[in-house]
N, C-alpha and C. Protein backbone atom coordinates (compact mmCIF):
# COMPACT_ATOMS: atom_id res chain seq x y z
N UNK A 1 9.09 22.57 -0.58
CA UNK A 1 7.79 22.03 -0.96
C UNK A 1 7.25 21.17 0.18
N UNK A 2 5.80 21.21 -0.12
CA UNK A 2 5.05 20.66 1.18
C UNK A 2 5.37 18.90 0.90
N UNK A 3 5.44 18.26 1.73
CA UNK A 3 5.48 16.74 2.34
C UNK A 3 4.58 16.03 2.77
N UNK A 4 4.29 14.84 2.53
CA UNK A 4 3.52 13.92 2.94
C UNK A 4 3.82 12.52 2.58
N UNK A 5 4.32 11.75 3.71
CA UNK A 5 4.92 10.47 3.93
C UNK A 5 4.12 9.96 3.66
N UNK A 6 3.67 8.64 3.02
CA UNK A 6 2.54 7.79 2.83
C UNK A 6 3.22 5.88 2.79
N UNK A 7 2.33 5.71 4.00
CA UNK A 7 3.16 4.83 4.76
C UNK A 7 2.17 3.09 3.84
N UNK A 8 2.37 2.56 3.43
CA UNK A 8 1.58 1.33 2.76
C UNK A 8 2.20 0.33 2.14
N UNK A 9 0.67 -0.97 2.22
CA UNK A 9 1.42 -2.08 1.83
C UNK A 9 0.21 -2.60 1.06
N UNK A 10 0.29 -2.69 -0.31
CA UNK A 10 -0.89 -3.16 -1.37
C UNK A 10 -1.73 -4.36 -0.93
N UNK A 11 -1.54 -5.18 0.19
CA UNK A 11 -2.51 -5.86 0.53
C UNK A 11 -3.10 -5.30 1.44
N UNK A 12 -3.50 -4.07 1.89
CA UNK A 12 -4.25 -3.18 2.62
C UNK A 12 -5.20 -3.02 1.62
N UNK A 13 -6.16 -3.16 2.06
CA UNK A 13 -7.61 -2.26 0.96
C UNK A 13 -7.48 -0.92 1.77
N UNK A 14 -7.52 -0.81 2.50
CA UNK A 14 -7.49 0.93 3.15
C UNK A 14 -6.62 1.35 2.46
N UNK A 15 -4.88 0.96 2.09
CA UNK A 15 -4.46 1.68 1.44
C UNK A 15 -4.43 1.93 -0.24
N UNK A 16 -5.21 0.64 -0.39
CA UNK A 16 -5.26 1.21 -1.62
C UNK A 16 -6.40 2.14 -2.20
N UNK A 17 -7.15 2.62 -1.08
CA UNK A 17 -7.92 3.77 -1.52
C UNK A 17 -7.30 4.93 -0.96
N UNK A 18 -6.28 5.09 -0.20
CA UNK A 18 -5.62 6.18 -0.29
C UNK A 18 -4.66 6.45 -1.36
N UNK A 19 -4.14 4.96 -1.56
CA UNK A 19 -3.59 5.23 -3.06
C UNK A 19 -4.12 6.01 -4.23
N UNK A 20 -5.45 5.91 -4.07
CA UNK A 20 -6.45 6.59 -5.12
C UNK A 20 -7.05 8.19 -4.78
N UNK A 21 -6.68 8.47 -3.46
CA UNK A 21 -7.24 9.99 -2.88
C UNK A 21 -5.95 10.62 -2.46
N UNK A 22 -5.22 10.12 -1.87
CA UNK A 22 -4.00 10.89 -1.40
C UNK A 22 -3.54 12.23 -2.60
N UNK A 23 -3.09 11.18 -3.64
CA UNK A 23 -2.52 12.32 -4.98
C UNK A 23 -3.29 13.40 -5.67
N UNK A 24 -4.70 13.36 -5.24
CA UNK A 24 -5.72 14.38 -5.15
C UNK A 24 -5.20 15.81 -4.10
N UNK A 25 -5.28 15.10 -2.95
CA UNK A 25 -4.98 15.97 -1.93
C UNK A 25 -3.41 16.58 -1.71
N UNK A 26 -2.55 15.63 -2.08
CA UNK A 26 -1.49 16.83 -2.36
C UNK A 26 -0.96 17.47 -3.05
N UNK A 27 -1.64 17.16 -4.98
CA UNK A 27 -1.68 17.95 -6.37
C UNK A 27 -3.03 19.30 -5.63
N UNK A 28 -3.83 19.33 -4.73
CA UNK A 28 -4.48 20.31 -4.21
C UNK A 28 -3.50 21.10 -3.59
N UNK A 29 -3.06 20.75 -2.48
CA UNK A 29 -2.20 21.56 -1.48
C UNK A 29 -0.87 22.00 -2.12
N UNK A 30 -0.56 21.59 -3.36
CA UNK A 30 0.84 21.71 -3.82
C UNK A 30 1.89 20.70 -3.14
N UNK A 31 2.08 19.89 -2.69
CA UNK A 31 2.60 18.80 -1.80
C UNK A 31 2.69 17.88 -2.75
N UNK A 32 4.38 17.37 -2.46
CA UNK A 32 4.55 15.72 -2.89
C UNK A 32 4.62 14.86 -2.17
N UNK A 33 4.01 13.78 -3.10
CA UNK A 33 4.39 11.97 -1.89
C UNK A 33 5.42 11.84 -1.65
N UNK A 34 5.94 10.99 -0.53
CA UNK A 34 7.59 10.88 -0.26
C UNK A 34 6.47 9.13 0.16
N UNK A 35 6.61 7.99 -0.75
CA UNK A 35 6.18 6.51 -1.06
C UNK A 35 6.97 6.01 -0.03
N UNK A 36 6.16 5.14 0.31
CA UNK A 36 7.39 4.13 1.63
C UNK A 36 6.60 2.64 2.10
N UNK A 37 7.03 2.23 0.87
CA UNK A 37 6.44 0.81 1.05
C UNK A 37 7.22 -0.11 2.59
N UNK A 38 6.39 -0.88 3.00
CA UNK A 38 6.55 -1.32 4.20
C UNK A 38 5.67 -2.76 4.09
N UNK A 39 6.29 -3.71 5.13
CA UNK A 39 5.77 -5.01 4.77
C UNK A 39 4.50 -5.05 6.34
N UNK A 40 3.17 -4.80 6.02
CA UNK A 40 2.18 -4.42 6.73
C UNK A 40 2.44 -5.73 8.26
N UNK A 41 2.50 -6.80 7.68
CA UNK A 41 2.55 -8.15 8.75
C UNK A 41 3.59 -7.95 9.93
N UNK A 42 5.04 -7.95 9.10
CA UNK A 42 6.04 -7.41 10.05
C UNK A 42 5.31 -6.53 11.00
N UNK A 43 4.94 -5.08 10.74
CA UNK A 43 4.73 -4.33 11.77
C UNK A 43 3.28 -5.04 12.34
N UNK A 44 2.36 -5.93 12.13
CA UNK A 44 1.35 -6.09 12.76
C UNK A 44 2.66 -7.09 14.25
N UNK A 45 3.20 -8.14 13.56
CA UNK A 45 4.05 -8.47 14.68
C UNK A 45 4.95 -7.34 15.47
N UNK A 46 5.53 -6.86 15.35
CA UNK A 46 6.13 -5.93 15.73
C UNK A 46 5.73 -4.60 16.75
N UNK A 47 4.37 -4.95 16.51
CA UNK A 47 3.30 -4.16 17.65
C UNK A 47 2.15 -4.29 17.95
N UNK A 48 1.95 -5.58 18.07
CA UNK A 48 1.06 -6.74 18.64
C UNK A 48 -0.40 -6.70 17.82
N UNK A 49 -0.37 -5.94 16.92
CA UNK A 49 -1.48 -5.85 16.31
C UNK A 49 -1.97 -6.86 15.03
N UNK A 50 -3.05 -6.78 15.15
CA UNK A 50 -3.54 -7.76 13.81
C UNK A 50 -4.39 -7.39 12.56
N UNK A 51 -4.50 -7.89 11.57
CA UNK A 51 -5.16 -7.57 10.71
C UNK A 51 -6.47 -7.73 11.15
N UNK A 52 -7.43 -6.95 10.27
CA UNK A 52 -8.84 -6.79 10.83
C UNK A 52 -9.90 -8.06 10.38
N UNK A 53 -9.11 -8.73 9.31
CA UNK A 53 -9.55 -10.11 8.26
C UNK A 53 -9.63 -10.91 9.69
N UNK A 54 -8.44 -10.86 10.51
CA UNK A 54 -8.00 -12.16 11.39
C UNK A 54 -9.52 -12.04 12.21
N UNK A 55 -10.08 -11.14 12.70
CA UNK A 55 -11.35 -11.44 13.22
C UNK A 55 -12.44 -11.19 12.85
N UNK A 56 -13.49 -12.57 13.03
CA UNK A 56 -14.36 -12.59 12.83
C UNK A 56 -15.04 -11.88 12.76
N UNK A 57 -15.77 -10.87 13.69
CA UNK A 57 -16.08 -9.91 13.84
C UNK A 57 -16.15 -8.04 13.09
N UNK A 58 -15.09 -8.23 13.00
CA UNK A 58 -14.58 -7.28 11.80
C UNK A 58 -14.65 -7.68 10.71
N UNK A 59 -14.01 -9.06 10.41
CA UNK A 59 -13.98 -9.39 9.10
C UNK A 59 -15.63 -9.30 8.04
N UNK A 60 -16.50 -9.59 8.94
CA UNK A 60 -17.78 -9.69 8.65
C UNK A 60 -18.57 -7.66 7.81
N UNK A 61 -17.68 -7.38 9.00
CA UNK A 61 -17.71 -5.51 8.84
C UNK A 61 -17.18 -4.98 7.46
N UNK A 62 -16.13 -5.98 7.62
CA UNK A 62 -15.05 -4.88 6.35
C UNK A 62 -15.73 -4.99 5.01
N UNK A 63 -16.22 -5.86 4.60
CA UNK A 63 -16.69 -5.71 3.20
C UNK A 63 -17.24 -4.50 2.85
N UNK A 64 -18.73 -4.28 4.15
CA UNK A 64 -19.51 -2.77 3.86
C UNK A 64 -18.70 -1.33 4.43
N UNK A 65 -17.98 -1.78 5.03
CA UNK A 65 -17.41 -0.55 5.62
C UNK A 65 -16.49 -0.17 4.21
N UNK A 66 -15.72 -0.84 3.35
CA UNK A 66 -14.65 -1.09 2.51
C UNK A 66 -15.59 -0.37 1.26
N UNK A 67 -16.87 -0.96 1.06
CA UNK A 67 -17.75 -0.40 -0.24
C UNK A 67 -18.23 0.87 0.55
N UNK A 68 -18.50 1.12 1.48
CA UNK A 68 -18.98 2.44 1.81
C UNK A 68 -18.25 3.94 1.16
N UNK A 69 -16.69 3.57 1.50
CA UNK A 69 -15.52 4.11 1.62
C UNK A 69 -15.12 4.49 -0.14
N UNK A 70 -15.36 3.39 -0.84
CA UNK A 70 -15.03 3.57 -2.06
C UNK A 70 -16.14 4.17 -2.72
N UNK A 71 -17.37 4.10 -1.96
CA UNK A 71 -18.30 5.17 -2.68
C UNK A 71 -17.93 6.83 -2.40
N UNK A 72 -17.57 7.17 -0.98
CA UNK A 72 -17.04 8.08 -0.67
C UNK A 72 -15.82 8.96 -1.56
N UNK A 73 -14.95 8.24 -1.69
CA UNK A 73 -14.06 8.58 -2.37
C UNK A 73 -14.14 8.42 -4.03
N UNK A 74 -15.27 8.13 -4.26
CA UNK A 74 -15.39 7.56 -6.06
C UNK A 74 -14.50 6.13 -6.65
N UNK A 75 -13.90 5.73 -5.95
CA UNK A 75 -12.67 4.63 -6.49
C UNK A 75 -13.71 3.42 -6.34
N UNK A 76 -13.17 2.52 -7.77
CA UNK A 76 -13.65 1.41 -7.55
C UNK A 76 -12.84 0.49 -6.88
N UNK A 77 -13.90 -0.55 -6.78
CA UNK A 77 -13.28 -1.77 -5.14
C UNK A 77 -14.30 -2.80 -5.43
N UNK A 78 -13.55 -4.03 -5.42
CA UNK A 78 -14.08 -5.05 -5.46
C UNK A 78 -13.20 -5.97 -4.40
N UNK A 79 -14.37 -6.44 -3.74
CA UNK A 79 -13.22 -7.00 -2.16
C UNK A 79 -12.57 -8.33 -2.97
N UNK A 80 -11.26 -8.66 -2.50
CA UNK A 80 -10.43 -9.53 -3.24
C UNK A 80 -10.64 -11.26 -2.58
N UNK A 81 -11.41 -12.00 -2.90
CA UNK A 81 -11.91 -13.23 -2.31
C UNK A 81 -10.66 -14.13 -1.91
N UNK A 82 -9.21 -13.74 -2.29
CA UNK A 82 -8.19 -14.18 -2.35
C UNK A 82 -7.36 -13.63 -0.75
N UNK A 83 -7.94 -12.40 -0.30
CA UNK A 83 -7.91 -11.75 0.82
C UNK A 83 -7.52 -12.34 2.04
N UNK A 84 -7.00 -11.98 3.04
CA UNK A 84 -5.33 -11.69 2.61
C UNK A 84 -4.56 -12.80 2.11
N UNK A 85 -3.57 -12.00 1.69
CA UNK A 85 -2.01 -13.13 1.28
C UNK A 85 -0.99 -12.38 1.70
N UNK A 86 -0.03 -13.43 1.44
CA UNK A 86 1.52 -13.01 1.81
C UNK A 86 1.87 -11.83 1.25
N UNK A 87 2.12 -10.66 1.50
CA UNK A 87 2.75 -9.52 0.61
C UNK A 87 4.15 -9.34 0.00
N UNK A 88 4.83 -9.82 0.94
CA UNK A 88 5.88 -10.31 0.98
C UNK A 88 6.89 -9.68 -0.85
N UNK A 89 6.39 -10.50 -1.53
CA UNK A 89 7.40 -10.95 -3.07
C UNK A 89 6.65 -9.04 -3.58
N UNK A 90 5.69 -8.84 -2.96
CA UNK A 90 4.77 -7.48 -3.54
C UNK A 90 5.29 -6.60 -3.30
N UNK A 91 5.87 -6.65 -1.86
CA UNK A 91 6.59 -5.01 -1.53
C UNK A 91 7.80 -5.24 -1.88
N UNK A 92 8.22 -6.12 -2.25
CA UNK A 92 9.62 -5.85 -2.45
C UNK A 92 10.12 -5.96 -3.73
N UNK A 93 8.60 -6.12 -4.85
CA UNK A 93 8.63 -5.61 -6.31
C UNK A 93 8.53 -3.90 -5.85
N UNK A 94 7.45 -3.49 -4.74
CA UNK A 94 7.73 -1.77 -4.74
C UNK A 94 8.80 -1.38 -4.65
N UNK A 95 9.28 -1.79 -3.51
CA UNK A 95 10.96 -1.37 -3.40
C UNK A 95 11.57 -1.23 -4.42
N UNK A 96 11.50 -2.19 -4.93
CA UNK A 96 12.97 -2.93 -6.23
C UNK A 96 12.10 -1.47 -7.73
N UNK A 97 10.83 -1.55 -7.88
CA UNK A 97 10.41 -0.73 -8.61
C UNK A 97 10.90 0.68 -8.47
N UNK A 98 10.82 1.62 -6.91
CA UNK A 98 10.45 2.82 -6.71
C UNK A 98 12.08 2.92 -6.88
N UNK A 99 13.12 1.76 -6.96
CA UNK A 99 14.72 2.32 -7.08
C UNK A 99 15.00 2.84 -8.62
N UNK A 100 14.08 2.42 -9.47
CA UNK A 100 14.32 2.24 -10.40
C UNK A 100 13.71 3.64 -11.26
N UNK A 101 12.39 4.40 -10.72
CA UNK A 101 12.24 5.75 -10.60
C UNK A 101 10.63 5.95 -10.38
N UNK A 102 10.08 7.22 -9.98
CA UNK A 102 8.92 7.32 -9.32
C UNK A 102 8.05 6.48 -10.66
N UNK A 103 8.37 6.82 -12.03
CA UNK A 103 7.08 6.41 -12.98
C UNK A 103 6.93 4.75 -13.00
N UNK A 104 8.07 4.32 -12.38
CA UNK A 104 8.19 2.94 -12.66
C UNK A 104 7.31 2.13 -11.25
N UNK A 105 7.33 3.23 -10.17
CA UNK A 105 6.66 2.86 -8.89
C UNK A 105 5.13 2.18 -9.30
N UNK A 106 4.68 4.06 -9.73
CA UNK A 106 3.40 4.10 -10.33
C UNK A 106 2.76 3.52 -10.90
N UNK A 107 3.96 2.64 -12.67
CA UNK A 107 3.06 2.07 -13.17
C UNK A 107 2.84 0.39 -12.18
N UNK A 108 3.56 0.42 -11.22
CA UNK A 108 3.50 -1.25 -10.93
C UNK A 108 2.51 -1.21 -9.73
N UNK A 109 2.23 -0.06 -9.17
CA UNK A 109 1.62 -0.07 -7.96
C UNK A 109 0.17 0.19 -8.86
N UNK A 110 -0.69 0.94 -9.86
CA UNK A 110 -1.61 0.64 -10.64
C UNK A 110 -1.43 -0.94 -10.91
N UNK A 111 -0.89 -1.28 -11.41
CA UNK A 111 -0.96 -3.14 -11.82
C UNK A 111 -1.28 -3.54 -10.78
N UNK A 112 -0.61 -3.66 -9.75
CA UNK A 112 -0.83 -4.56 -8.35
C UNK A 112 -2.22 -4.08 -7.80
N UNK A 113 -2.36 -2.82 -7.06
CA UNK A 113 -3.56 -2.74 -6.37
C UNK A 113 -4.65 -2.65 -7.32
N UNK A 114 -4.69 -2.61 -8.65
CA UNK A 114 -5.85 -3.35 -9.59
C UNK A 114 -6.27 -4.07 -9.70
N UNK A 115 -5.01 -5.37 -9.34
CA UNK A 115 -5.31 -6.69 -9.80
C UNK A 115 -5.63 -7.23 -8.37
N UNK A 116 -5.59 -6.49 -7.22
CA UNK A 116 -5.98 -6.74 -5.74
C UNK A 116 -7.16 -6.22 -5.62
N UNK A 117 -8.00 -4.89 -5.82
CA UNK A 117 -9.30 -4.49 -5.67
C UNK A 117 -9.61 -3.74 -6.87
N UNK A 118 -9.46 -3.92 -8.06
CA UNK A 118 -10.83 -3.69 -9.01
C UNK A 118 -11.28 -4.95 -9.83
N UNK A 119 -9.86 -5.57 -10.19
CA UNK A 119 -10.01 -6.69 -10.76
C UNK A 119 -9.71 -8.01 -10.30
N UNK A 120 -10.37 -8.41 -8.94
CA UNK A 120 -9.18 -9.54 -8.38
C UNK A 120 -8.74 -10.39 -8.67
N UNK A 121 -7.16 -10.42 -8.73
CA UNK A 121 -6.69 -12.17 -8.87
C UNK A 121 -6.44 -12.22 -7.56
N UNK A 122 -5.52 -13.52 -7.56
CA UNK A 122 -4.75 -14.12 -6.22
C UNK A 122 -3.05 -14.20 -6.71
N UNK A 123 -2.86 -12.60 -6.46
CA UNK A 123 -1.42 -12.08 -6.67
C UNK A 123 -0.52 -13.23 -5.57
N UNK A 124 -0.84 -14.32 -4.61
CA UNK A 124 -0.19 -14.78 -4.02
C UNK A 124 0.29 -15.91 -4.72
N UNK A 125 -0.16 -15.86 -6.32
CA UNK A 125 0.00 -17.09 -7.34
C UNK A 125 0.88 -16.48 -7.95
N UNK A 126 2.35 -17.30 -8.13
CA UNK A 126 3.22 -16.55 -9.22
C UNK A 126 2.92 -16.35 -10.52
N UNK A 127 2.44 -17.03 -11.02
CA UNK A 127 2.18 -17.23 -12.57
C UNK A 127 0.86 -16.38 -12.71
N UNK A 128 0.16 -16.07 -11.55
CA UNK A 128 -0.86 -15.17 -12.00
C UNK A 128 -0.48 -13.88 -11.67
N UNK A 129 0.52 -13.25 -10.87
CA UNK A 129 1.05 -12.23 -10.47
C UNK A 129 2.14 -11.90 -12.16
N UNK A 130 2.69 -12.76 -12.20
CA UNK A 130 3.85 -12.77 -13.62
C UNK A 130 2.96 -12.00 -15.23
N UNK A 131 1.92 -12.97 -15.10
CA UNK A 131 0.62 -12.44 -15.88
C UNK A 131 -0.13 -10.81 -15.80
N UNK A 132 -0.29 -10.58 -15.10
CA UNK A 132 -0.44 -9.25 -14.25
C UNK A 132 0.52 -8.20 -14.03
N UNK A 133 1.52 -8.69 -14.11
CA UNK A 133 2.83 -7.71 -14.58
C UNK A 133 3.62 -7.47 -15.96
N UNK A 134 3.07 -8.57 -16.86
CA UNK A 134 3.52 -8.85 -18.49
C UNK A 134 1.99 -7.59 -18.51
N UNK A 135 0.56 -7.53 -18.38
CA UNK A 135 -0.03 -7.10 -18.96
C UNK A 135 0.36 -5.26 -18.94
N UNK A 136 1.05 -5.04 -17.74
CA UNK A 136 1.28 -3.97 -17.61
C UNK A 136 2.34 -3.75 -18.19
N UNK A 137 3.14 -4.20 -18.82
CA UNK A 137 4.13 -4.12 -19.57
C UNK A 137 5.75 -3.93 -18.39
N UNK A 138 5.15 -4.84 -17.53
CA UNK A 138 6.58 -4.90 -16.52
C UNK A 138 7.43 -6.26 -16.94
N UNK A 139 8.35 -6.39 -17.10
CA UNK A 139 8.92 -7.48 -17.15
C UNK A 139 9.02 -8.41 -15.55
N UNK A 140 8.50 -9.62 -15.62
CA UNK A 140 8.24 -10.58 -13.99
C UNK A 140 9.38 -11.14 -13.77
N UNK A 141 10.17 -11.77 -15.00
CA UNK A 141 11.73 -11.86 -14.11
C UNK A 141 12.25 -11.11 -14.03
N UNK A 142 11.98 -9.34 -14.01
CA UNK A 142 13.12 -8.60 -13.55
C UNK A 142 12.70 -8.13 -12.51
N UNK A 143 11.58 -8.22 -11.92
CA UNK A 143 10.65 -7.94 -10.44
C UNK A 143 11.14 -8.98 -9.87
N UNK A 144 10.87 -10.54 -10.12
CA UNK A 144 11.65 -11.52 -9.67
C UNK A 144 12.66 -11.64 -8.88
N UNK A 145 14.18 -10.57 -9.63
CA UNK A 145 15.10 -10.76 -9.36
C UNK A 145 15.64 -9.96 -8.71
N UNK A 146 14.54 -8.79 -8.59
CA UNK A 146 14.37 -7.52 -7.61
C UNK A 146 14.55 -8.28 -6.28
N UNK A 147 13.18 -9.36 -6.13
CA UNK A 147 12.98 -9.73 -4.86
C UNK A 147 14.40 -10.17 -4.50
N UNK A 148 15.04 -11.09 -5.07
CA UNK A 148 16.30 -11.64 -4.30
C UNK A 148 17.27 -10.80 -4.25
N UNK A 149 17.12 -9.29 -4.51
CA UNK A 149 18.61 -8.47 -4.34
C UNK A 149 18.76 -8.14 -2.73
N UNK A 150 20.15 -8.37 -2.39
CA UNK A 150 19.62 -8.24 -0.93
C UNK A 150 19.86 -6.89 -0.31
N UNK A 151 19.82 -5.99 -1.63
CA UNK A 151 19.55 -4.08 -1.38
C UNK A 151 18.23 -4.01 -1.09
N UNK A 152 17.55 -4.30 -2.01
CA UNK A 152 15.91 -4.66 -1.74
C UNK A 152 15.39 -4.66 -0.52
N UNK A 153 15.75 -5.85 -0.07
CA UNK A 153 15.19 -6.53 0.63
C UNK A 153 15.38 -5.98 2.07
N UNK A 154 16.90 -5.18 2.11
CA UNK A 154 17.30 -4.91 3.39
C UNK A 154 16.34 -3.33 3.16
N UNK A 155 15.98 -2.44 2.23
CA UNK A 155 15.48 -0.86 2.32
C UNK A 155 14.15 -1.66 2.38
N UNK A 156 13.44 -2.66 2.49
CA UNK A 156 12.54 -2.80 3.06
C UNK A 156 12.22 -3.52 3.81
N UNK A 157 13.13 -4.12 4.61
CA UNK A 157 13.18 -4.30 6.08
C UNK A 157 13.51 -3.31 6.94
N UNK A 158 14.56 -2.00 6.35
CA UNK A 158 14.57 -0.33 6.89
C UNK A 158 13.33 0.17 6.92
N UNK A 159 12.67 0.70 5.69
CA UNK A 159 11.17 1.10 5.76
C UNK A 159 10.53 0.96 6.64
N UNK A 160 10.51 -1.00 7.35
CA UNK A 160 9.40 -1.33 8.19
C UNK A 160 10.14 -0.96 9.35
N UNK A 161 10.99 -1.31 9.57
CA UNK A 161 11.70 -1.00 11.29
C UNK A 161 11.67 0.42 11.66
N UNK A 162 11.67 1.44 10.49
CA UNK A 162 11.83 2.95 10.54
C UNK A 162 10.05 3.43 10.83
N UNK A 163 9.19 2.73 10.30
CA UNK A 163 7.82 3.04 10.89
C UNK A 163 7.47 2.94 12.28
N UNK A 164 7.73 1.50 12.61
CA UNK A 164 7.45 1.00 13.85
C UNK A 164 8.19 1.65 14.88
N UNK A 165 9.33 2.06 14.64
CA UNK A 165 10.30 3.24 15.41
C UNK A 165 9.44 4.62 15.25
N UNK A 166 8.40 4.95 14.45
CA UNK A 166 7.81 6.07 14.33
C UNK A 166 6.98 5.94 14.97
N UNK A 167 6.21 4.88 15.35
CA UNK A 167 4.72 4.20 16.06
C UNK A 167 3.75 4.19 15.03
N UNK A 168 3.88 3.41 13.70
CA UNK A 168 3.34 2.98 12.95
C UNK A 168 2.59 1.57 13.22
N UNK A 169 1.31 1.46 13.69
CA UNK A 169 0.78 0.29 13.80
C UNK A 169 -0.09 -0.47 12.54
N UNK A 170 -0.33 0.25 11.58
CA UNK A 170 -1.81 -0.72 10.88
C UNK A 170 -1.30 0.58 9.35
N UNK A 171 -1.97 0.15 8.28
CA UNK A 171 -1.56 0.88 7.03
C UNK A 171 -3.16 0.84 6.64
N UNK A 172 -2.99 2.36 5.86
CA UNK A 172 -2.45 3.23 5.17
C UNK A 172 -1.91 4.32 6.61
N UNK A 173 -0.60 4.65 6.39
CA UNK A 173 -0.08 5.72 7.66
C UNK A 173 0.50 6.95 6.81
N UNK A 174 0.33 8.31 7.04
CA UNK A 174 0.77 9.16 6.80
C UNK A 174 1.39 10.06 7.84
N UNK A 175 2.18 10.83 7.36
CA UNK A 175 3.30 12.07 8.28
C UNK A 175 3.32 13.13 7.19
N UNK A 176 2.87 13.93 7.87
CA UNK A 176 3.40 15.81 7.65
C UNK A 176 3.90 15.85 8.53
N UNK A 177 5.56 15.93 8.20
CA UNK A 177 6.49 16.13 9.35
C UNK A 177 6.40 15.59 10.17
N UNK A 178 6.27 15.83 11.20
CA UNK A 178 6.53 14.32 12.89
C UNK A 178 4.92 14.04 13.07
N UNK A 179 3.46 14.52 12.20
CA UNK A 179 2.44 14.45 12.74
C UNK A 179 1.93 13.38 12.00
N UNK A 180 1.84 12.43 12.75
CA UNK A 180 0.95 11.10 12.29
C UNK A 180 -0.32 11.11 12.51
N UNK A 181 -0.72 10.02 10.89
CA UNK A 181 -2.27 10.15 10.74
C UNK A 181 -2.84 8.68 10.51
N UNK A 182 -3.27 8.30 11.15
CA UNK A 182 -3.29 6.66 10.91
C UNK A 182 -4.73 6.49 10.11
N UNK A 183 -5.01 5.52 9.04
CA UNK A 183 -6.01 5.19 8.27
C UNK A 183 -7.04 5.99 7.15
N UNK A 184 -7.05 5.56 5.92
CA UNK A 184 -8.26 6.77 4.84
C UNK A 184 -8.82 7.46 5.68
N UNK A 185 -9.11 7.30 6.71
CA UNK A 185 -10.28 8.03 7.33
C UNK A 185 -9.93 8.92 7.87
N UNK A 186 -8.42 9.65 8.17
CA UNK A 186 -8.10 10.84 8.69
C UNK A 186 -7.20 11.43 7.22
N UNK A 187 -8.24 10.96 6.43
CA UNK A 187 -6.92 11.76 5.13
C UNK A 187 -7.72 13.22 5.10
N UNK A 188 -8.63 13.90 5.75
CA UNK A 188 -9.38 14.96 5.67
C UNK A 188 -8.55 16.03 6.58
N UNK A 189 -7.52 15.03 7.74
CA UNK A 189 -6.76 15.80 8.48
C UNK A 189 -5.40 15.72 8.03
N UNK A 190 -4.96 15.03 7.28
CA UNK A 190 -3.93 14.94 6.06
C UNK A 190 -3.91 16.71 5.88
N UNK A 191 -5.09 17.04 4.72
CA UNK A 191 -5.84 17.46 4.25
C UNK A 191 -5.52 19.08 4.97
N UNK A 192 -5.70 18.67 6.06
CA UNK A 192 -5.77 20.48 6.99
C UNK A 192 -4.49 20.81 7.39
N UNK A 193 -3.13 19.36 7.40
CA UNK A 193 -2.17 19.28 7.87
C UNK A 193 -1.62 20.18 6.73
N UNK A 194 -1.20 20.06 5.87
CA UNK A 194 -0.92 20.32 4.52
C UNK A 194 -1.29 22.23 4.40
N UNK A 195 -2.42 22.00 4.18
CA UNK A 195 -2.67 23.76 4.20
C UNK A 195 -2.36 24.15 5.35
């Protein structure tokens, strides 16, 4: 069966609209996700790069470029005024989730990038993140206790070191096989990769 790596970290708004188009495009092509949460910051250190928030300049951009994108793709988006935070305790509820089995990924990665761009809180608040995971019917001390397992923690410190060893700079990143596709905006070559 066809493949497609999908490289992300829920405090990406880019990726969370691939979160929302990707599974389009490979329920089209017949292709499954192979999920690979990664802690986005690490690799911004890790290859000198920065988030696009950090400058001014961009930052000013991203709002319309961000609503443009979600008109494109139909997904709703509401930019998160809380923008950015630590991801940190987030990916390593994915991790600790996706061990536990793909439906359990799914339902927590809907909770999170919901409560990051359709509905925003400030997931960098425990008690409002805990809230946000009771509504989805996740239990928050067992995500909690995810974070401190140090299986967790080390398959996603692998994840990130295994990107950046791929030349993963900035998220949402995808691979069909060794061919990298960096950002929503080449998911059309995703798209051609696949067929």
């Amino acid at each position: 069966m066809k493949e497609v790596e999908f490289y992300f970290d829920v405090g990406s708004p880019y990726s969370y609209l691939a979160y929302h188009v990707l599974p389009r495009i490979a329920a089209a092509r017949g292709a499954r996700i192979a999920w690979r949460p990664m802690l986005l910051g690490a690799v911004f250190k890790a290859t000198g790069n920065t988030s696009p928030a950090a400058l001014p300049c961009k930052a000013r951009y991203l709002g319309a470029d961000l609503a443009r994108w979600a008109r494109q793709f139909d997904v709703p988006f509401t930019f998160n005024p809380h923008f950015p935070i630590n991801t940190l305790p987030l990916m390593r509820g994915a991790v600790g989730m996706q061990r536990r089995g793909a439906a359990e990924l799914q339902r927590y990665l809907a909770a999170v990038f919901g409560a990051m761009f359709e509905t925003p809180r400030d997931l960098g608040d425990a008690q409002v993140l805990a809230a946000v995971l009771q509504a989805a019917d996740i239990d928050p001390a067992q995500v909690q206790a995810m974070n401190q397992d140090e299986a967790v923690k080390d398959e996603l410190r692998r994840n990130t070191e295994e990107a950046v060893a791929r030349g993963v700079f900035g998220a949402p990143t995808f691979f069909v096989g060794e061919e990298m596709f960096w950002g929503q905006d080449r998911l059309q070559f995703v798209d051609q990769a696949l067929a």
